[in-house]
PDB file of N, CA and C in Angstrom:
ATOM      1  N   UNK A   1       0.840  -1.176   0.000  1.00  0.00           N
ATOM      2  CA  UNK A   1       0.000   0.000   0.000  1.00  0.00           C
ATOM      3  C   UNK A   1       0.882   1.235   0.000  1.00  0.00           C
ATOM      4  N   UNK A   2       0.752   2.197  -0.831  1.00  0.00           N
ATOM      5  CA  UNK A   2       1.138   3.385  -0.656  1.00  0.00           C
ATOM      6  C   UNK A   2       0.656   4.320   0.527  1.00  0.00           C
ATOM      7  N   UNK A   3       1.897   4.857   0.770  1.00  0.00           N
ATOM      8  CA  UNK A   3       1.577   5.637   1.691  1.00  0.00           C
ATOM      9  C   UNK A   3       2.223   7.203   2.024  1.00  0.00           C
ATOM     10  N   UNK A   4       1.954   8.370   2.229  1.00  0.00           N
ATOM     11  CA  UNK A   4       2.307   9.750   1.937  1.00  0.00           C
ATOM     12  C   UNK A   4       2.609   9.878   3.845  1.00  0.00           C
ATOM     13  N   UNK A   5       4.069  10.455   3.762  1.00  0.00           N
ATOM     14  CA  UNK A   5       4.013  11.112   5.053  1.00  0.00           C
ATOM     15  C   UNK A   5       4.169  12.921   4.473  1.00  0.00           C
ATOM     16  N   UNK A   6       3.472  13.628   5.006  1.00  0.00           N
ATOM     17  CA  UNK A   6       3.502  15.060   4.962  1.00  0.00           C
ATOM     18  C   UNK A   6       4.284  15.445   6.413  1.00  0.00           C
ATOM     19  N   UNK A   7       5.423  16.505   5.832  1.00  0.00           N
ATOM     20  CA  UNK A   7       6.282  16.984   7.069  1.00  0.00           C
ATOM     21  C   UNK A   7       5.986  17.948   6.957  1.00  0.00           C
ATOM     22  N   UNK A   8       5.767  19.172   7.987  1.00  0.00           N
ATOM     23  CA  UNK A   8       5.951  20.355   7.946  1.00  0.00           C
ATOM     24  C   UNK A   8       6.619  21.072   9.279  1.00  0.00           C
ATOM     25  N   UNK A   9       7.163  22.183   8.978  1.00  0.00           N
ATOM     26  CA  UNK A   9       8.058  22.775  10.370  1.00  0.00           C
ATOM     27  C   UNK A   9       6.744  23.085  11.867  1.00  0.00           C
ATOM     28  N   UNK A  10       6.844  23.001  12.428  1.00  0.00           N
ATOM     29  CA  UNK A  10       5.561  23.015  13.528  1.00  0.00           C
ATOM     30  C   UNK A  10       5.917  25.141  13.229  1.00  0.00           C
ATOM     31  N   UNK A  11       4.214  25.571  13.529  1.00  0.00           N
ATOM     32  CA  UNK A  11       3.735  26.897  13.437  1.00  0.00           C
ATOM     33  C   UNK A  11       5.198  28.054  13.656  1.00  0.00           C
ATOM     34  N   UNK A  12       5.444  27.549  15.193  1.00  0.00           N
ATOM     35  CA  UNK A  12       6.466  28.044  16.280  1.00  0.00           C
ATOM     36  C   UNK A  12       7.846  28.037  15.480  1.00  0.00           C
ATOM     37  N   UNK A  13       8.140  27.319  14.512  1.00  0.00           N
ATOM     38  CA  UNK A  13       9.031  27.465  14.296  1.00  0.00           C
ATOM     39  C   UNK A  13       9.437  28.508  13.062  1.00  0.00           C
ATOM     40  N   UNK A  14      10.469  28.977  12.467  1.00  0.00           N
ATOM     41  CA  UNK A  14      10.808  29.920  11.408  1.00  0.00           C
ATOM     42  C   UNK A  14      10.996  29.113  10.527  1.00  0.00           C
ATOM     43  N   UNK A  15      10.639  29.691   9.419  1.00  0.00           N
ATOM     44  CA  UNK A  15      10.514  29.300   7.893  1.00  0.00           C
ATOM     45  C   UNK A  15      11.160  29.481   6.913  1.00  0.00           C
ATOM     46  N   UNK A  16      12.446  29.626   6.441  1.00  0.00           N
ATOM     47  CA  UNK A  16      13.454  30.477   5.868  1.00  0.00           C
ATOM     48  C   UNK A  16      13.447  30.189   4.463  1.00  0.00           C
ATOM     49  N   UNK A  17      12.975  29.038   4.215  1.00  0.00           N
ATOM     50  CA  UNK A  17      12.706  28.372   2.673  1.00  0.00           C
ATOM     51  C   UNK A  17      11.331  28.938   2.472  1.00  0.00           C
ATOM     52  N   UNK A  18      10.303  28.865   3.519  1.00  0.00           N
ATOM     53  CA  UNK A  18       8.758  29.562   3.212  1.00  0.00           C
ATOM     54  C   UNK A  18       9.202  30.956   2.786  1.00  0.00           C
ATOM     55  N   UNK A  19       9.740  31.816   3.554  1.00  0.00           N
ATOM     56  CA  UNK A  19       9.270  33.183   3.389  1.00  0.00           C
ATOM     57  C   UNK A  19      10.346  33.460   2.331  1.00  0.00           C
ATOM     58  N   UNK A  20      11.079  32.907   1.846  1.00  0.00           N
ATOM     59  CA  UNK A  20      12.164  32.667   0.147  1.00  0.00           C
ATOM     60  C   UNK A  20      11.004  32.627  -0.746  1.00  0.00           C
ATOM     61  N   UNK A  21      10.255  31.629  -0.769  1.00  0.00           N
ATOM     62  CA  UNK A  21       8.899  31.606  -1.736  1.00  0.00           C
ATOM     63  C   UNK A  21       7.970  32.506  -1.707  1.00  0.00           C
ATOM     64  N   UNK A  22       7.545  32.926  -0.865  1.00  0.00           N
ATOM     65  CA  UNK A  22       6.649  34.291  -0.365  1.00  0.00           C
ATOM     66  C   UNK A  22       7.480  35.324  -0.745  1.00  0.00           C
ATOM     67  N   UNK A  23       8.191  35.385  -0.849  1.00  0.00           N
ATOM     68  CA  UNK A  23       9.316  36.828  -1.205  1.00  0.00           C
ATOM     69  C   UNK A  23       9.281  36.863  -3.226  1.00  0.00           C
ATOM     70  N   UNK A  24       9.815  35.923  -3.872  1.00  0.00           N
ATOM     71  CA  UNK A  24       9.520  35.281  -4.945  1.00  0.00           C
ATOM     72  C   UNK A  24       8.223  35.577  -5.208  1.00  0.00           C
ATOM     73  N   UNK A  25       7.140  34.882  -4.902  1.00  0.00           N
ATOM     74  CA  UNK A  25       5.931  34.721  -5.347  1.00  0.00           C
ATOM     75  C   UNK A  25       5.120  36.382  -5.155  1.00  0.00           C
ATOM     76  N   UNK A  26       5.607  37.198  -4.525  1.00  0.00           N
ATOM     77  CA  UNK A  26       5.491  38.737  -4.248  1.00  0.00           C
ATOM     78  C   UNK A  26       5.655  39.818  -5.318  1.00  0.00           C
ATOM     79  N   UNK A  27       7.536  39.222  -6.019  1.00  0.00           N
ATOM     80  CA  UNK A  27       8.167  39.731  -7.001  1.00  0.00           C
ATOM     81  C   UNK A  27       7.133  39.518  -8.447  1.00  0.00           C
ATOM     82  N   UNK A  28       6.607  37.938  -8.347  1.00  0.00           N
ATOM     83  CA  UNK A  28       6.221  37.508 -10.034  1.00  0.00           C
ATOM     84  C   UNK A  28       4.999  38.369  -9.354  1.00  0.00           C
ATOM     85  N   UNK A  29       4.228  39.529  -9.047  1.00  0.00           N
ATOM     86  CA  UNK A  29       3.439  39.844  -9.088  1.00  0.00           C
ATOM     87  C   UNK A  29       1.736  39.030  -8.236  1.00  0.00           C
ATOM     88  N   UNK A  30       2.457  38.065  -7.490  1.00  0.00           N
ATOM     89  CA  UNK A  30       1.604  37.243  -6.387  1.00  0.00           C
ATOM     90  C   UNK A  30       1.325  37.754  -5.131  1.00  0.00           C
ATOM     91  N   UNK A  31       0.688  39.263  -5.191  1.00  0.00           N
ATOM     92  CA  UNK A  31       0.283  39.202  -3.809  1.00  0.00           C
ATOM     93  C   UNK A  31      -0.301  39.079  -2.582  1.00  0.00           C
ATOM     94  N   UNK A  32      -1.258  38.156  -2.852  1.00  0.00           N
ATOM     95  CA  UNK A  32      -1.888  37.423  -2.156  1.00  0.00           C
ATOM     96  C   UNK A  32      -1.113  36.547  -1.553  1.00  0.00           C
ATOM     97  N   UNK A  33       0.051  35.820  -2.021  1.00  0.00           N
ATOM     98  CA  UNK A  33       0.512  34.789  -1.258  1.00  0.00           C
ATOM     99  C   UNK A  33       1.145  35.186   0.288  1.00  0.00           C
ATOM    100  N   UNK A  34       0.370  35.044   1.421  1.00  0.00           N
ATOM    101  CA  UNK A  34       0.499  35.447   2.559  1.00  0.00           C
ATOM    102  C   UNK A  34       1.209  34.154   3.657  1.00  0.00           C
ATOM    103  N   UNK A  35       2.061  34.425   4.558  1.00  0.00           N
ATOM    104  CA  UNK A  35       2.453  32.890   5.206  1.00  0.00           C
ATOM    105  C   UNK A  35       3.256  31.368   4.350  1.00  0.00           C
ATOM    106  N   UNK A  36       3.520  32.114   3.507  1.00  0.00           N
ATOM    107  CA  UNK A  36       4.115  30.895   2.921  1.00  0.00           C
ATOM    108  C   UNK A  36       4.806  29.613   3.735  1.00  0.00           C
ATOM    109  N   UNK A  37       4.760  28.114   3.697  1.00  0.00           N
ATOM    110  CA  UNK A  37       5.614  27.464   4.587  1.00  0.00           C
ATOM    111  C   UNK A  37       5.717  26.335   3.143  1.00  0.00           C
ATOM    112  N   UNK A  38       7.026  25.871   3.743  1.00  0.00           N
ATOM    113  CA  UNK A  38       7.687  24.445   3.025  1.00  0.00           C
ATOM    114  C   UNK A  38       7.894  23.515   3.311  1.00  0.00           C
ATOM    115  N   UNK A  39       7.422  22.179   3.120  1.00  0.00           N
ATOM    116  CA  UNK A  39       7.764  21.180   3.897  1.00  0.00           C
ATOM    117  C   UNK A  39       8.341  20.260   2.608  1.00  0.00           C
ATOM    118  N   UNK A  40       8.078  18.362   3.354  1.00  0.00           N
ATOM    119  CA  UNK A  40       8.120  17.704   2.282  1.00  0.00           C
ATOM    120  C   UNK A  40       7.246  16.579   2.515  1.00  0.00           C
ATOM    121  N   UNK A  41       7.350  15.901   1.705  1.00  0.00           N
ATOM    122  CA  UNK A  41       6.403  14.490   1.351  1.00  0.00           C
ATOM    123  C   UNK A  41       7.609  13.193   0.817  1.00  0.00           C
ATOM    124  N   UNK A  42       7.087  12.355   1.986  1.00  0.00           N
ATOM    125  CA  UNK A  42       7.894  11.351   1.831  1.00  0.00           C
ATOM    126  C   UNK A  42       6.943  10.318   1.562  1.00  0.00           C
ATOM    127  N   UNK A  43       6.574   9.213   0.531  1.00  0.00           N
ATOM    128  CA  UNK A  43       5.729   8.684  -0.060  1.00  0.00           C
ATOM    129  C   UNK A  43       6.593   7.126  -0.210  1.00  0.00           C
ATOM    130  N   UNK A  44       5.862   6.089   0.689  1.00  0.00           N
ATOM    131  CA  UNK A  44       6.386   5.056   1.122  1.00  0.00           C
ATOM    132  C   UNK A  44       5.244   3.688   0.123  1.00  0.00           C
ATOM    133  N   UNK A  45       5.841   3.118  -0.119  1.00  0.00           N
ATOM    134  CA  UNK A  45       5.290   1.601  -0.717  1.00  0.00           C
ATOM    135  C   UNK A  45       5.553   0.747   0.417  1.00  0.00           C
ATOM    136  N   UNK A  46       4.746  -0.145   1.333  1.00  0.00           N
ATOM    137  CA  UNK A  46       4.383  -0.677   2.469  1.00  0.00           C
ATOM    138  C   UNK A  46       3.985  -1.987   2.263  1.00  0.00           C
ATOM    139  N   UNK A  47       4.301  -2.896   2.266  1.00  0.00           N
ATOM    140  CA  UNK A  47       3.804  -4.213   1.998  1.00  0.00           C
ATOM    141  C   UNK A  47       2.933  -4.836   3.333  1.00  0.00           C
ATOM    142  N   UNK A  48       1.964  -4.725   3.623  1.00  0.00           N
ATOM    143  CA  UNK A  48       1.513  -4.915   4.853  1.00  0.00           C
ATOM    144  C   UNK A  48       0.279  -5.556   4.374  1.00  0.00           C
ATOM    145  N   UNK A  49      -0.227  -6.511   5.306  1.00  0.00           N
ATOM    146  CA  UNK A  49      -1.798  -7.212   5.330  1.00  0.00           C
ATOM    147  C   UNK A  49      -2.704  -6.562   5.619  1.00  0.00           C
ATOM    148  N   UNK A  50      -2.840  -5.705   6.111  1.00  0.00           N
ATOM    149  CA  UNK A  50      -4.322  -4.244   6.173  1.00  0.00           C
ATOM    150  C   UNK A  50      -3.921  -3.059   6.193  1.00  0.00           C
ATOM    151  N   UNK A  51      -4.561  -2.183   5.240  1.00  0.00           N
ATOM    152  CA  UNK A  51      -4.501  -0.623   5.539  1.00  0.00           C
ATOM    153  C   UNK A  51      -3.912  -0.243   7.065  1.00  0.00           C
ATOM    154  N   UNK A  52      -4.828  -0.489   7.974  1.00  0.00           N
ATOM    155  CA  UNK A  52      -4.623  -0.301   9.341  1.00  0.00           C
ATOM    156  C   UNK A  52      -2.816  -0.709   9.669  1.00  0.00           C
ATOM    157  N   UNK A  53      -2.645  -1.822   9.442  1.00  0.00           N
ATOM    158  CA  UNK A  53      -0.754  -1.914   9.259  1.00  0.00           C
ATOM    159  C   UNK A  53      -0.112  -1.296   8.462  1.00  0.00           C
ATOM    160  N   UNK A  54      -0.294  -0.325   7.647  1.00  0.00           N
ATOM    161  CA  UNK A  54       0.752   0.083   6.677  1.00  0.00           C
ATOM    162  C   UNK A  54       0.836   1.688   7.322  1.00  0.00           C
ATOM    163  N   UNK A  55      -0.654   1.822   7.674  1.00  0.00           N
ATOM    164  CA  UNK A  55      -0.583   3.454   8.192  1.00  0.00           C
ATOM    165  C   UNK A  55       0.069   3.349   9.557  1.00  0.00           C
ATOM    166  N   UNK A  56       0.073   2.098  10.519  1.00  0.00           N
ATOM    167  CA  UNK A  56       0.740   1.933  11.810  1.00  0.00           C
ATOM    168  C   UNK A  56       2.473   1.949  11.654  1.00  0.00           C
ATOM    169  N   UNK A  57       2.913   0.950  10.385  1.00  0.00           N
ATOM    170  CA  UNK A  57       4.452   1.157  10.592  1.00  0.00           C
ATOM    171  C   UNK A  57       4.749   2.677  10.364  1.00  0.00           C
ATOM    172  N   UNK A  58       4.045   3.327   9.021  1.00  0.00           N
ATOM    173  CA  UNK A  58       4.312   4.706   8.128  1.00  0.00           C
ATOM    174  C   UNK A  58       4.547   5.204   9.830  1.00  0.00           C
ATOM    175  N   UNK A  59       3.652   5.676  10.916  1.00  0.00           N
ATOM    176  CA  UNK A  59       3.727   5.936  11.870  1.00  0.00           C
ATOM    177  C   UNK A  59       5.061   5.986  12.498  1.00  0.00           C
ATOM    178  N   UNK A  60       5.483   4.549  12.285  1.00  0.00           N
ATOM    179  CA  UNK A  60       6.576   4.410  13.629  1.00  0.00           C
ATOM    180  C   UNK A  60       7.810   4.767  12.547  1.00  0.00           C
ATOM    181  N   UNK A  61       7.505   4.676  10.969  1.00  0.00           N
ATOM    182  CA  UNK A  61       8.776   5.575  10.237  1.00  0.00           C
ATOM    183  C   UNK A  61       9.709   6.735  10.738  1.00  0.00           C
ATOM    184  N   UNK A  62       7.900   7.041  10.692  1.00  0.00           N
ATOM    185  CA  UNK A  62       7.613   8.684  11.220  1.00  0.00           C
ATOM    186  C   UNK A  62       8.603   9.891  12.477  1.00  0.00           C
ATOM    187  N   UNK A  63       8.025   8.393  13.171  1.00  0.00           N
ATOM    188  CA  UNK A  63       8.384   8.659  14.396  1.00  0.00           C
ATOM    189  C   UNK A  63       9.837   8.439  15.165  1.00  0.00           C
ATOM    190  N   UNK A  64      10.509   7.705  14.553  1.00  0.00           N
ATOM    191  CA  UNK A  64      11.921   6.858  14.870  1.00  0.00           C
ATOM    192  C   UNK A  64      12.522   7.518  13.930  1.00  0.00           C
ATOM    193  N   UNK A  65      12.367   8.292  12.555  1.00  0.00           N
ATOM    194  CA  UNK A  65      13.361   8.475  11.914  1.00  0.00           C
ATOM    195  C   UNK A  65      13.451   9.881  10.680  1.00  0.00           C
ATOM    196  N   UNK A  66      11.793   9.704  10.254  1.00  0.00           N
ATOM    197  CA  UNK A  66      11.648  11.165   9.222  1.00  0.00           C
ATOM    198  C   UNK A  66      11.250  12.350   9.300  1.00  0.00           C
ATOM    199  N   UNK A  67      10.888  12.270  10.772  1.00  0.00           N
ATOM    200  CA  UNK A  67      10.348  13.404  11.487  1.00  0.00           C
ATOM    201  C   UNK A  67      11.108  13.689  12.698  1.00  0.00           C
ATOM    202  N   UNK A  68      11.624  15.085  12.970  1.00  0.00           N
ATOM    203  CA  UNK A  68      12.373  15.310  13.867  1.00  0.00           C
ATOM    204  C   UNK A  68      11.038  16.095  15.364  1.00  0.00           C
ATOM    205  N   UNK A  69      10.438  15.766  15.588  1.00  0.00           N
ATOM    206  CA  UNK A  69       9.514  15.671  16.561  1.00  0.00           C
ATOM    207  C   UNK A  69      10.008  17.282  17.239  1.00  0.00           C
ATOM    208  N   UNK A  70      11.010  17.449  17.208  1.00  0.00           N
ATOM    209  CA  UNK A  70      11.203  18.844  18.412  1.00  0.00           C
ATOM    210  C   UNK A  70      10.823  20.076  16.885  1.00  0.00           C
ATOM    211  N   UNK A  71      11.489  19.795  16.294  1.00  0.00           N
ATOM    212  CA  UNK A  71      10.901  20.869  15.122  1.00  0.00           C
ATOM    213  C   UNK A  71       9.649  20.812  13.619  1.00  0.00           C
ATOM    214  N   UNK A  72       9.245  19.583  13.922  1.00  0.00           N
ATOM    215  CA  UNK A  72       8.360  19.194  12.777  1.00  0.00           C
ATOM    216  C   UNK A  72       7.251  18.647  13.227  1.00  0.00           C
ATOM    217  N   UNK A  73       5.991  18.829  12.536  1.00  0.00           N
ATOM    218  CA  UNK A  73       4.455  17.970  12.817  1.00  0.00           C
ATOM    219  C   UNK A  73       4.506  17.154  11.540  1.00  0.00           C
ATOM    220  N   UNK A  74       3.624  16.140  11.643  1.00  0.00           N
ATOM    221  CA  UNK A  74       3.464  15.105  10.470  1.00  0.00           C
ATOM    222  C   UNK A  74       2.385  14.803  10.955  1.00  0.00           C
ATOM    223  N   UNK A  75       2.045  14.457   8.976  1.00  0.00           N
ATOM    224  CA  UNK A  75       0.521  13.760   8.809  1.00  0.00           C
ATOM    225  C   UNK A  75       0.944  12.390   8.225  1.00  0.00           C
ATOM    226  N   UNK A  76       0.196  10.997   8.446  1.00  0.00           N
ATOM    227  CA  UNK A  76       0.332  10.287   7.688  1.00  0.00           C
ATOM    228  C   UNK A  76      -1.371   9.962   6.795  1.00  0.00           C
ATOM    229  N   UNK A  77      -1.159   9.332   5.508  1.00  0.00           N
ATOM    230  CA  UNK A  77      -2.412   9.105   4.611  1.00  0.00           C
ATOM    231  C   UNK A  77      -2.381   8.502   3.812  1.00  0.00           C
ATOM    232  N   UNK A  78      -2.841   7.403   3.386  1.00  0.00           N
ATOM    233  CA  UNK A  78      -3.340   6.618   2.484  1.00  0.00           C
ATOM    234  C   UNK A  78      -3.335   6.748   1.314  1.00  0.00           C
ATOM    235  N   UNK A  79      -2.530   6.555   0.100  1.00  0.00           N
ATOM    236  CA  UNK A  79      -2.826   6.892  -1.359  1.00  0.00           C
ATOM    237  C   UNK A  79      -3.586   6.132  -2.020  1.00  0.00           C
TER     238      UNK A  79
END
């Protein structure tokens, strides 16, 4: 089963790649783009016997190794 982890910097933290894009996206005449943030997507193939197991290891990926917990929130989800 495929599976998407979404990282992003938690609120609290500074954004230095976001507000690079927001600065950019200002210049091409975008000004609406307000708050910009950047994260990434790490998108896992899971060989597991139920949905429910593939989103549980993606979890403990998550958690033990692609997500740095003091500076990042994560979503995990189902493709």
């Amino acid at each position: 089963m495929k599976v998407r982890v979404e990282v992003m910097l938690k609120t609290s933290v500074l954004d230095p790649q976001g507000k690079a894009v927001e600065h950019a996206l200002k210049m091409l005449g975008f000004a609406n783009a307000v708050d910009v943030r950047v994260g990434k997507l790490i998108e896992l193939d899971i060989a597991a016997p139920t949905v429910e197991a593939a989103l549980a290891e993606a979890r403990s990926m998550a958690e033990k190794l692609l997500v740095n917990p003091i500076i990042e929130d994560f979503r995990i989800h189902g493709v």
